[in-house]
C-alpha atoms as a PDB file:
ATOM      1  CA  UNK A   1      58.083 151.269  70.046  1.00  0.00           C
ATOM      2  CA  UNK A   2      56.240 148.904  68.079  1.00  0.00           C
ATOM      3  CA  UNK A   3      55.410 145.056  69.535  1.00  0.00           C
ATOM      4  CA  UNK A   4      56.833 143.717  66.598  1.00  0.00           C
ATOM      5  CA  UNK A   5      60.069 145.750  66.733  1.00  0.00           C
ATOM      6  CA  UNK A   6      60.345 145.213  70.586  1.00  0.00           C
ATOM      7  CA  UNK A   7      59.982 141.250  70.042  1.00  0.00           C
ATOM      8  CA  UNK A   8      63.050 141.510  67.300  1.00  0.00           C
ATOM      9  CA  UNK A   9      65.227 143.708  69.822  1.00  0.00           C
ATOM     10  CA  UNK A  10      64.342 141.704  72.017  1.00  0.00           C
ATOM     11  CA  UNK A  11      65.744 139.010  70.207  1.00  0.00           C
ATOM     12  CA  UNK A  12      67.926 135.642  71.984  1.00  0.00           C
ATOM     13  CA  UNK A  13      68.011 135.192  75.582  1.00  0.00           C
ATOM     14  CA  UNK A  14      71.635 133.439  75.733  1.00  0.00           C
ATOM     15  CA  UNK A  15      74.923 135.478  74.988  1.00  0.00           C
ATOM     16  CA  UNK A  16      78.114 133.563  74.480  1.00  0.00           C
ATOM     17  CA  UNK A  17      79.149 132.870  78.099  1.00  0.00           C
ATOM     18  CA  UNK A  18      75.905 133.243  79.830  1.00  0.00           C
ATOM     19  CA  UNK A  19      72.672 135.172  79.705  1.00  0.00           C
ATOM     20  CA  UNK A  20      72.327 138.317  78.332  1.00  0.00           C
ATOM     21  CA  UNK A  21      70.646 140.888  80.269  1.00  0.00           C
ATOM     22  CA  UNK A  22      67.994 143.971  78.796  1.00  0.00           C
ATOM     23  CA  UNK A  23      66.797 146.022  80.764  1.00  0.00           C
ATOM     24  CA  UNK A  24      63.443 148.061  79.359  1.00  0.00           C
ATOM     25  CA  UNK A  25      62.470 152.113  80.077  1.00  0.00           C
ATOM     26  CA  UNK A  26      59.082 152.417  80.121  1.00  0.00           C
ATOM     27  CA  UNK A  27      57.178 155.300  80.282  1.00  0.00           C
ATOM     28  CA  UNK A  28      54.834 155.784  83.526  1.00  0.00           C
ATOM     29  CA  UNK A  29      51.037 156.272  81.319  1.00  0.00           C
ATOM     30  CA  UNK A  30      50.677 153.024  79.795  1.00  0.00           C
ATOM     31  CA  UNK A  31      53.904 151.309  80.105  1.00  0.00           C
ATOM     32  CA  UNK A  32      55.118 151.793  76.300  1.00  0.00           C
ATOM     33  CA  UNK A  33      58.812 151.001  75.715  1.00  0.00           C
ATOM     34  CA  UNK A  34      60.689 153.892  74.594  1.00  0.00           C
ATOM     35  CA  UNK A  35      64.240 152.710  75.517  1.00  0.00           C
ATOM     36  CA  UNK A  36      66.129 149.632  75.898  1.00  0.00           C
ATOM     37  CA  UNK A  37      69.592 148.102  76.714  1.00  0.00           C
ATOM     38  CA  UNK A  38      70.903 144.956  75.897  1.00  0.00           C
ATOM     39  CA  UNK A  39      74.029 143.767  77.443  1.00  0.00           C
ATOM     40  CA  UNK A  40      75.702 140.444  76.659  1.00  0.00           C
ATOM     41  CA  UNK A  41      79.119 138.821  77.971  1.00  0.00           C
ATOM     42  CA  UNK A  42      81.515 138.357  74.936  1.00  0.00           C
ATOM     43  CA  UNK A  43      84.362 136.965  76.123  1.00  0.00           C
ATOM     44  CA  UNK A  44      86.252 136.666  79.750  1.00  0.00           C
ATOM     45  CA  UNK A  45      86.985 140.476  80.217  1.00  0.00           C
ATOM     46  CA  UNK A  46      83.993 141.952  78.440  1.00  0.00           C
ATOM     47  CA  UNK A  47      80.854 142.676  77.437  1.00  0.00           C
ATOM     48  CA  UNK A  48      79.006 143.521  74.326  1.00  0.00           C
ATOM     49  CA  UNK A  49      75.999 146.631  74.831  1.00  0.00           C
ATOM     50  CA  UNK A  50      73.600 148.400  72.802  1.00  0.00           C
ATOM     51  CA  UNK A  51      70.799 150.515  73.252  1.00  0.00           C
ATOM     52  CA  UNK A  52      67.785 152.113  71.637  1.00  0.00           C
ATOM     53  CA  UNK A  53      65.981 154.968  72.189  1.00  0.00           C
ATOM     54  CA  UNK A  54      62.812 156.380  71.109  1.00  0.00           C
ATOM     55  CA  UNK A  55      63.315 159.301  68.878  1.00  0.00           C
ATOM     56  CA  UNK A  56      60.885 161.553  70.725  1.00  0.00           C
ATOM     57  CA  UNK A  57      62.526 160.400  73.948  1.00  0.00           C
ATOM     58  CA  UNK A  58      66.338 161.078  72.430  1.00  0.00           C
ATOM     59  CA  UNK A  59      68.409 164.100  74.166  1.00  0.00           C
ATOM     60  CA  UNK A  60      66.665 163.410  77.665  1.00  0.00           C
ATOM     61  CA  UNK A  61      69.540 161.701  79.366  1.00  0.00           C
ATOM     62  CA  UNK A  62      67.899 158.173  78.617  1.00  0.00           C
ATOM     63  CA  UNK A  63      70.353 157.160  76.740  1.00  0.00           C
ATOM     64  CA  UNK A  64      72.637 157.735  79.190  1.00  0.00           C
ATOM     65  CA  UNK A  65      71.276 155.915  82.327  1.00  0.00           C
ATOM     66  CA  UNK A  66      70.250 153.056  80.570  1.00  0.00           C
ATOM     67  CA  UNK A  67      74.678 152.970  79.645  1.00  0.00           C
ATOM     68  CA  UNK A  68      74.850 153.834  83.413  1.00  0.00           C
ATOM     69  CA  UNK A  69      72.859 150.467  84.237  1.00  0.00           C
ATOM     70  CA  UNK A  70      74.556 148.331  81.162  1.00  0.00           C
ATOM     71  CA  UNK A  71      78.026 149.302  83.156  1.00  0.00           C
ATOM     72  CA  UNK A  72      76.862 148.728  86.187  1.00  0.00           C
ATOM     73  CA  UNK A  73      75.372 144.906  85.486  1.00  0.00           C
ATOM     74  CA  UNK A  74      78.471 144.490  83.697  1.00  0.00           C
ATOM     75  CA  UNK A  75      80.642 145.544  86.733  1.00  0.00           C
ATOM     76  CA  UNK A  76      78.722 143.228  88.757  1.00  0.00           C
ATOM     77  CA  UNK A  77      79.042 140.362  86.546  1.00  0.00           C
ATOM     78  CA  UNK A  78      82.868 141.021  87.123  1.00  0.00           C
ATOM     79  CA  UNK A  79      82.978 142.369  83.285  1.00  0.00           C
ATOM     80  CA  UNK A  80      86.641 144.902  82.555  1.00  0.00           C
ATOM     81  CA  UNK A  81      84.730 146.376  79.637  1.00  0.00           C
ATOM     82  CA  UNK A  82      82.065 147.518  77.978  1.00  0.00           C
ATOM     83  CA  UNK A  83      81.923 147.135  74.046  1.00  0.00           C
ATOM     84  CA  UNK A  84      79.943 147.289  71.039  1.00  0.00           C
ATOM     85  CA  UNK A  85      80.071 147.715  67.272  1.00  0.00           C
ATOM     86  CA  UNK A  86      78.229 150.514  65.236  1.00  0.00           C
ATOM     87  CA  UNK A  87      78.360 151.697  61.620  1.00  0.00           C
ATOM     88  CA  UNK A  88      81.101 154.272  61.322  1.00  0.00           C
ATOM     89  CA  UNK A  89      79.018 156.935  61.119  1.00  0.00           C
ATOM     90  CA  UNK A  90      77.374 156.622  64.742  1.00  0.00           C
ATOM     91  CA  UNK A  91      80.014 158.326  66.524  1.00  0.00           C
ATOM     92  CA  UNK A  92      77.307 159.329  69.263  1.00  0.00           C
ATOM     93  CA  UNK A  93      77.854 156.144  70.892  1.00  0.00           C
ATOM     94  CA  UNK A  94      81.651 157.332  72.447  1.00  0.00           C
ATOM     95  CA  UNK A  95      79.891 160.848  73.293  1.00  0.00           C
ATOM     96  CA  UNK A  96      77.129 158.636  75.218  1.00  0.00           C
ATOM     97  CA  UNK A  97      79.775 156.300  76.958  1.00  0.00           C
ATOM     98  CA  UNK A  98      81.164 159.826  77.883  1.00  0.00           C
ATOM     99  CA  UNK A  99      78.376 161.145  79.343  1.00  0.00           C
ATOM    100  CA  UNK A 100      77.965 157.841  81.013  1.00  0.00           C
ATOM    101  CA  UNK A 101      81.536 158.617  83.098  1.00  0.00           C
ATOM    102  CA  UNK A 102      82.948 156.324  80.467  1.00  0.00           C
ATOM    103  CA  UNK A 103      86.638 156.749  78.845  1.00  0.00           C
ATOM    104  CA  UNK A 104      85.867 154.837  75.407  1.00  0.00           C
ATOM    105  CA  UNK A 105      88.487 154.411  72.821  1.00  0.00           C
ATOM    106  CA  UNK A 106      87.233 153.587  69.120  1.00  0.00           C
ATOM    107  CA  UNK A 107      88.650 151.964  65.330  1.00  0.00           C
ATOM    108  CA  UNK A 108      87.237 151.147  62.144  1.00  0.00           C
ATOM    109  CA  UNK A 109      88.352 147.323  61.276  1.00  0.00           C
ATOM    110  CA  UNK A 110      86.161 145.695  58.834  1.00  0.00           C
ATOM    111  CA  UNK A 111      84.049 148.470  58.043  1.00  0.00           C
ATOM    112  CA  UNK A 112      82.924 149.082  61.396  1.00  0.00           C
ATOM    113  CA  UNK A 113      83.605 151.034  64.250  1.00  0.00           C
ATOM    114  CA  UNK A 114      84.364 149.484  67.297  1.00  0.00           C
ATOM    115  CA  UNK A 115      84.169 150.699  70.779  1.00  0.00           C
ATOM    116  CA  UNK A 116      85.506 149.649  74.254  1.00  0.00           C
ATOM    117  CA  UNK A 117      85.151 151.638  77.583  1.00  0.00           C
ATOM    118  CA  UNK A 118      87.025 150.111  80.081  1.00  0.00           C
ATOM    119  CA  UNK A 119      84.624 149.992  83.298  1.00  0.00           C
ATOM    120  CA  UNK A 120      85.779 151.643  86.880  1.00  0.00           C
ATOM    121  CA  UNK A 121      85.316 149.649  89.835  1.00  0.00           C
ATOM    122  CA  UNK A 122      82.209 149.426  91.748  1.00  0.00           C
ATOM    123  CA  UNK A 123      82.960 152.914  93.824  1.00  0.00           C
ATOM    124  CA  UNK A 124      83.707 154.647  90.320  1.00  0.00           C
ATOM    125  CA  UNK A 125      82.034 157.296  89.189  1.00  0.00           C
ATOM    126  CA  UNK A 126      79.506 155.008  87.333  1.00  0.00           C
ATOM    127  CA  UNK A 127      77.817 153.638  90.206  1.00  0.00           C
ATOM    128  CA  UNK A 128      75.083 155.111  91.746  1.00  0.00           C
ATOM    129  CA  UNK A 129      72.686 156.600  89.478  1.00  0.00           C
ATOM    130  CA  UNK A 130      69.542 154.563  87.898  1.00  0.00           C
ATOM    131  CA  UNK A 131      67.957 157.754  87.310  1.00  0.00           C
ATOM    132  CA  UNK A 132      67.730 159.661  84.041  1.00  0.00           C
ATOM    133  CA  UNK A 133      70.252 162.160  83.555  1.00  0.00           C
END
């Protein structure tokens, strides 16, 4: 990933109700990003994700642990659910919040599909793993 494109990712520092969180995968020869998650608190039950991965890195299971982490930091900042909102045509995201141990439910309003997973409690199946998968 490019500096440049990293720095706009990267983007704000303050979500709606408090700080957003992103957490980075780098790779272990050099320290180049090739993933990243962004998680943000949207409202008093949830919180808003994305992530980004590397095209040479895609269909290694990074995807997945970095939505492993985004509902785990969400969990511990006492979030219900994860959400985010995706062209309609990115229907990977429910397959990732599946792999993830994730039941998401998706609709088109405005255009746009939009995505919640509710989150299990902190001894759910989510826990646990930082790893890739």
């Amino acid at each position: 990933m490019e500096p440049a494109e990293l720095g706009r990712l990267l983007g704000g520092a303050e979500g709606l109700l408090g700080a957003a969180r992103t957490v980075l995968a780098l790779t272990t020869d050099g320290g180049s990003a090739v993933g990243m998650m962004n998680l943000e608190r949207t409202n008093a039950e949830g919180a808003g994700f994305s992530v980004v991965v590397e095209d040479a890195w895609q269909g290694r299971g990074l995807g997945t642990a970095l939505v492993r982490r985004a509902a785990e930091l969400a969990t511990e900042q006492g979030n219900d659910e994860l959400t985010a909102t995706t062209p309609t045509h990115n229907l990977r995201i429910t397959r990732l919040l599946r792999r993830a141990g994730l039941r998401p439910t998706a609709e088109i309003a405005g255009g746009m599909l939009q995505v919640r997973a509710p989150l299990l409690s902190p001894a759910g199946a989510v826990s646990g793993r930082h790893g890739v998968a």
